[in-house]
Protein backbone atom coordinates (compact mmCIF):
# COMPACT_ATOMS: atom_id res chain seq x y z
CA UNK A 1 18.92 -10.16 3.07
CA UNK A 2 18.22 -6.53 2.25
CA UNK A 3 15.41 -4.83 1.69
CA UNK A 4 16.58 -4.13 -1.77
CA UNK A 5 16.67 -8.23 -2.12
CA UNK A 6 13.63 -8.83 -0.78
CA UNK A 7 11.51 -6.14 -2.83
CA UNK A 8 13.06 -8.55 -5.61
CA UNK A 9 11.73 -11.49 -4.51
CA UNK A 10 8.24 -10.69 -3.73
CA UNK A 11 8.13 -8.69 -7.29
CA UNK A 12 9.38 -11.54 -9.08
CA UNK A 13 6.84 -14.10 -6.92
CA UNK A 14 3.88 -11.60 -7.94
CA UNK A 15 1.19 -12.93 -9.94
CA UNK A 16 -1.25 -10.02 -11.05
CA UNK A 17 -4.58 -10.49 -12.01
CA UNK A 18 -3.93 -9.08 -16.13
CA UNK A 19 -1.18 -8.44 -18.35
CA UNK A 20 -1.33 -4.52 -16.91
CA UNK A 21 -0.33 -6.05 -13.55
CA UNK A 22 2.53 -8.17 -15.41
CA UNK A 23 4.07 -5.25 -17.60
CA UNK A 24 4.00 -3.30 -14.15
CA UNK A 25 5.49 -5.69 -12.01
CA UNK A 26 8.32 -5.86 -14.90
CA UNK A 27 8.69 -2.29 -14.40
CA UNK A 28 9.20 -2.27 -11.27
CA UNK A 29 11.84 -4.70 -11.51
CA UNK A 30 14.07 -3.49 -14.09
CA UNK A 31 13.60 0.25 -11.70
CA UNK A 32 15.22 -1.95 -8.96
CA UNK A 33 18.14 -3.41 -11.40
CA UNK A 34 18.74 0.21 -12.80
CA UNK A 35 18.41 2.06 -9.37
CA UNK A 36 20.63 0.28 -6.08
CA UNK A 37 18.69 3.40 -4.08
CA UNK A 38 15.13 2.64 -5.79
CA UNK A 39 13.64 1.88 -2.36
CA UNK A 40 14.60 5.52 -1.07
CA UNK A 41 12.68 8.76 -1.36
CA UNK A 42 16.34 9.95 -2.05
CA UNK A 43 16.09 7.99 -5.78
CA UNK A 44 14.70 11.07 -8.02
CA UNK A 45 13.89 8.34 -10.71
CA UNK A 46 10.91 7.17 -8.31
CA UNK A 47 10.89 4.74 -5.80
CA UNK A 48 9.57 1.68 -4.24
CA UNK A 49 6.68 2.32 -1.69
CA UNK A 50 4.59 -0.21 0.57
CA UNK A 51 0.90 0.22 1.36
CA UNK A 52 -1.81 -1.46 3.44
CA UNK A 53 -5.75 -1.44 2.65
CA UNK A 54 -7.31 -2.07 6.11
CA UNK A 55 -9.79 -3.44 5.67
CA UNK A 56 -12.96 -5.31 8.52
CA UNK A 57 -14.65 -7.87 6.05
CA UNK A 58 -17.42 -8.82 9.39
CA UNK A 59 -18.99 -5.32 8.66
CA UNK A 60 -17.83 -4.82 4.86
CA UNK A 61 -15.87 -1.90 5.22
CA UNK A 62 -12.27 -0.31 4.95
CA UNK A 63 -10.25 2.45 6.10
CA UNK A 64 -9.08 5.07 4.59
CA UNK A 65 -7.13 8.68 5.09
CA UNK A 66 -7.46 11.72 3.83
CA UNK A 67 -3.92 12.77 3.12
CA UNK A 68 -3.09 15.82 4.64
CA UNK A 69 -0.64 16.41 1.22
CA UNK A 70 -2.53 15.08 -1.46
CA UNK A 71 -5.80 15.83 0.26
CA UNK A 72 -7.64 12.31 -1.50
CA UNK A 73 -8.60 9.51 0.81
CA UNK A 74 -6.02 7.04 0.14
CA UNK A 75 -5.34 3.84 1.74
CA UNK A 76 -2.08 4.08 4.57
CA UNK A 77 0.88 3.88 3.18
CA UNK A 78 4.27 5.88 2.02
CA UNK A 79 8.32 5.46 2.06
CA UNK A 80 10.14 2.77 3.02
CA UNK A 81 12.01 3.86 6.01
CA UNK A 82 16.10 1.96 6.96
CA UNK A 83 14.47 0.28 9.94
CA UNK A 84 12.43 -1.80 7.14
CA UNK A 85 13.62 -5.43 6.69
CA UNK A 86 10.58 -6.67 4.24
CA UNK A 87 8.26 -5.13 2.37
CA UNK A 88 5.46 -6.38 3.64
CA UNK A 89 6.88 -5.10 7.25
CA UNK A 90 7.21 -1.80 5.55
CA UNK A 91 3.70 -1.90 4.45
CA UNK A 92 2.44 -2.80 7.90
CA UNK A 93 4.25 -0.50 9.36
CA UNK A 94 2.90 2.26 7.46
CA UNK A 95 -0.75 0.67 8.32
CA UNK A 96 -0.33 0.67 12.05
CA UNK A 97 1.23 4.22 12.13
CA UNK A 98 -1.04 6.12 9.93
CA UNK A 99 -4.31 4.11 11.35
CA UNK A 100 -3.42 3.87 14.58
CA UNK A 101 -4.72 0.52 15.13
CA UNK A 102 -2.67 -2.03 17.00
CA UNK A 103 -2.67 -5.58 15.99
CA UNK A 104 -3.24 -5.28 12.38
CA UNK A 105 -2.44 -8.43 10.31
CA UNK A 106 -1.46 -8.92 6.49
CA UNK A 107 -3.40 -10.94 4.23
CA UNK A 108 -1.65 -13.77 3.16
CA UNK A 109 -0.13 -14.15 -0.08
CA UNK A 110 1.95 -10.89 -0.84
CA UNK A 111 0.72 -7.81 -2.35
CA UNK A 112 -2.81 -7.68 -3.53
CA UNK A 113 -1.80 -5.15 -6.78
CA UNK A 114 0.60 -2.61 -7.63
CA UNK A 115 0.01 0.73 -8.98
CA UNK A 116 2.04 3.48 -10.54
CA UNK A 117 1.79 7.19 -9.73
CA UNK A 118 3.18 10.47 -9.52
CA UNK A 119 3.35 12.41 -6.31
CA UNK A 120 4.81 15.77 -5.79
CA UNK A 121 8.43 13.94 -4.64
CA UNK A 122 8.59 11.30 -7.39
CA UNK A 123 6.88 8.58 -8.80
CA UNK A 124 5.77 6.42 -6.54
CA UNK A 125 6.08 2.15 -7.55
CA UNK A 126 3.42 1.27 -5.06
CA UNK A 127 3.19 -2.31 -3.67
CA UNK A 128 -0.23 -2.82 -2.03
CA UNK A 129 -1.17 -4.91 1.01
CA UNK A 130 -3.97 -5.63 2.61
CA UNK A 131 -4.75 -5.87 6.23
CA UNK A 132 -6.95 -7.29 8.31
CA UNK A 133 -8.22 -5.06 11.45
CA UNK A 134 -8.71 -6.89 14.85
CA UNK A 135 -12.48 -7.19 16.00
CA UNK A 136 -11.89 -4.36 18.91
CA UNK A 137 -9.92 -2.14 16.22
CA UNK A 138 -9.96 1.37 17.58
CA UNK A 139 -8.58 4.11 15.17
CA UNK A 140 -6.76 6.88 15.40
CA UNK A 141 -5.79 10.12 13.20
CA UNK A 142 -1.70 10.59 13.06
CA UNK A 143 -0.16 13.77 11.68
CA UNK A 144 -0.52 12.60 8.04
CA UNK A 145 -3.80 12.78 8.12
CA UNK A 146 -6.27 15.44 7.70
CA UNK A 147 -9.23 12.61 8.49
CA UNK A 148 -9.34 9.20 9.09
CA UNK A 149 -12.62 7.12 8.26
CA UNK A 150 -14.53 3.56 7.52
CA UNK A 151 -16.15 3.53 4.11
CA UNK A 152 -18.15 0.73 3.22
CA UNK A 153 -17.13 -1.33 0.24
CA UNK A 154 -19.84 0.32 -1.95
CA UNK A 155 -18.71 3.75 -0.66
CA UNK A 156 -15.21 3.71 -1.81
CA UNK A 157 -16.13 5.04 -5.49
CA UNK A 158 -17.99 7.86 -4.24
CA UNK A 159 -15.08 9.23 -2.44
CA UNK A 160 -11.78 7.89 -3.63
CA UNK A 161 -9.95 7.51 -7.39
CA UNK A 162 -9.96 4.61 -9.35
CA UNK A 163 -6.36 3.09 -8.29
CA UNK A 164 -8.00 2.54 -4.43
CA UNK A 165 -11.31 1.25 -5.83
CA UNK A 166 -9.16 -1.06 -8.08
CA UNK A 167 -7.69 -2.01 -4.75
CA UNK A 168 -10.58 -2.39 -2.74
CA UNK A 169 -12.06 -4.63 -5.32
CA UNK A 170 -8.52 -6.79 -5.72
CA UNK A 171 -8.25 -7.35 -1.77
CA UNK A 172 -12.09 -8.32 -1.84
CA UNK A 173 -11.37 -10.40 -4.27
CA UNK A 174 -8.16 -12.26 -2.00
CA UNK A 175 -10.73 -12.38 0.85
C-alpha cells in the first residue's frame, strides 16, 4: 500500500469532534483525489503533512518547538518524506526527530484533529497525532528548532495560537 493509499484510509476512518472537522477531513480528501503528488512538498496546490503533540499526561504537560522558520511554538511536525510508509509513521517520525526523544509512542486511535494552514511553501493539510513521552524522556533541540520546551496544559494559550491549543485540548480530551 502507498502512502498515498493509506493517507486515504485513515482520512476516510476519521471521526472529528464537529462538522468543521468533517468538511475538513472532506477537503482533504477530494485534495488527495485531485492531486496523485498531494503528499509532497513538490504539490504547489498544498500538501498532506503529519504531526505529533508530545505530550507527559503524569506531570500535565506537552512539548513544544519554537520553529526556527515560523518562529511560533508549534507542536513537531512537517513533510512527509519517501521513506514514509503510514502516516502515522510519518508523524512519529517527525516527533522523534524534532524532539529528540527516543521511544515516543502514538496514541491510539488515529489522528486527534486536522487543521488547515498556510506556510510560506504551501498550504499545509495537517494531520495531528499525539504522542506519548516515555517516563525517562530526555529532550533535545534539532536544527529546526530555535527552542525546545515543556508547557503545562494551562500554559499553552499564553504562548502558542489557537490551532495548537485546539490540539492540546483535543489530545486531552483522547487521554
Amino acid at each position: 500500500m502507498s502512502l498515498h493509499d493509506d493517507a486515504v484510509l485513515v482520512l476516510k476512518g476519521y471521526e472529528g469532534q464537529d462538522e468543521a472537522q468533517d468538511e475538513l477531513r472532506g477537503r482533504y480528501l477530494d485534495h488527495l483525489a485531485a492531486h496523485p503528488d498531494g503528499l509532497w512538498k513538490s504539490c504547489a496546490d498544498g500538501h498532506v503533512t503529519a504531526s505529533a503533540l508530545v505530550a507527559d499526561p503524569s506531570r500535565g504537560r506537552v512539548l513544544l518547538t519554537l520553529h526556527r522558520k515560523l518562529r511560533m511554538w508549534l507542536q513537531m511536525g512537517g513533510h512527509c518524506e519517501p521513506e514514509d510508509v503510514t502516516l502515522a509513521a510519518s508523524a512519529l517520525r517527525e516527533g522523534t526527530e524534532e524532539s529528540g526523544i527516543a521511544g515516543l509512542a502514538l496514541l491510539p486511535g488515529g489522528p486527534v484533529r486536522l487543521d488547515r494552514h498556510h506556510t510560506p511553501c504551501a498550504w499545509h493539510l495537517d494531520v495531528q497525532y499525539a504522542a506519548l513521552a516515555p517516563p525517562d524522556a530526555v529532550e533535545a533541540i534539532s536544527d529546526e528548532s530555535l527552542d525546545l520546551r515543556w508547557f503545562g496544559y494551562d500554559e499553552v494559550a499564553e504562548v502558542a495560537d489557537e490551532s495548537v491549543v485546539r490540539l492540546v485540548a483535543a489530545t486531552r480530551a483522547r487521554l
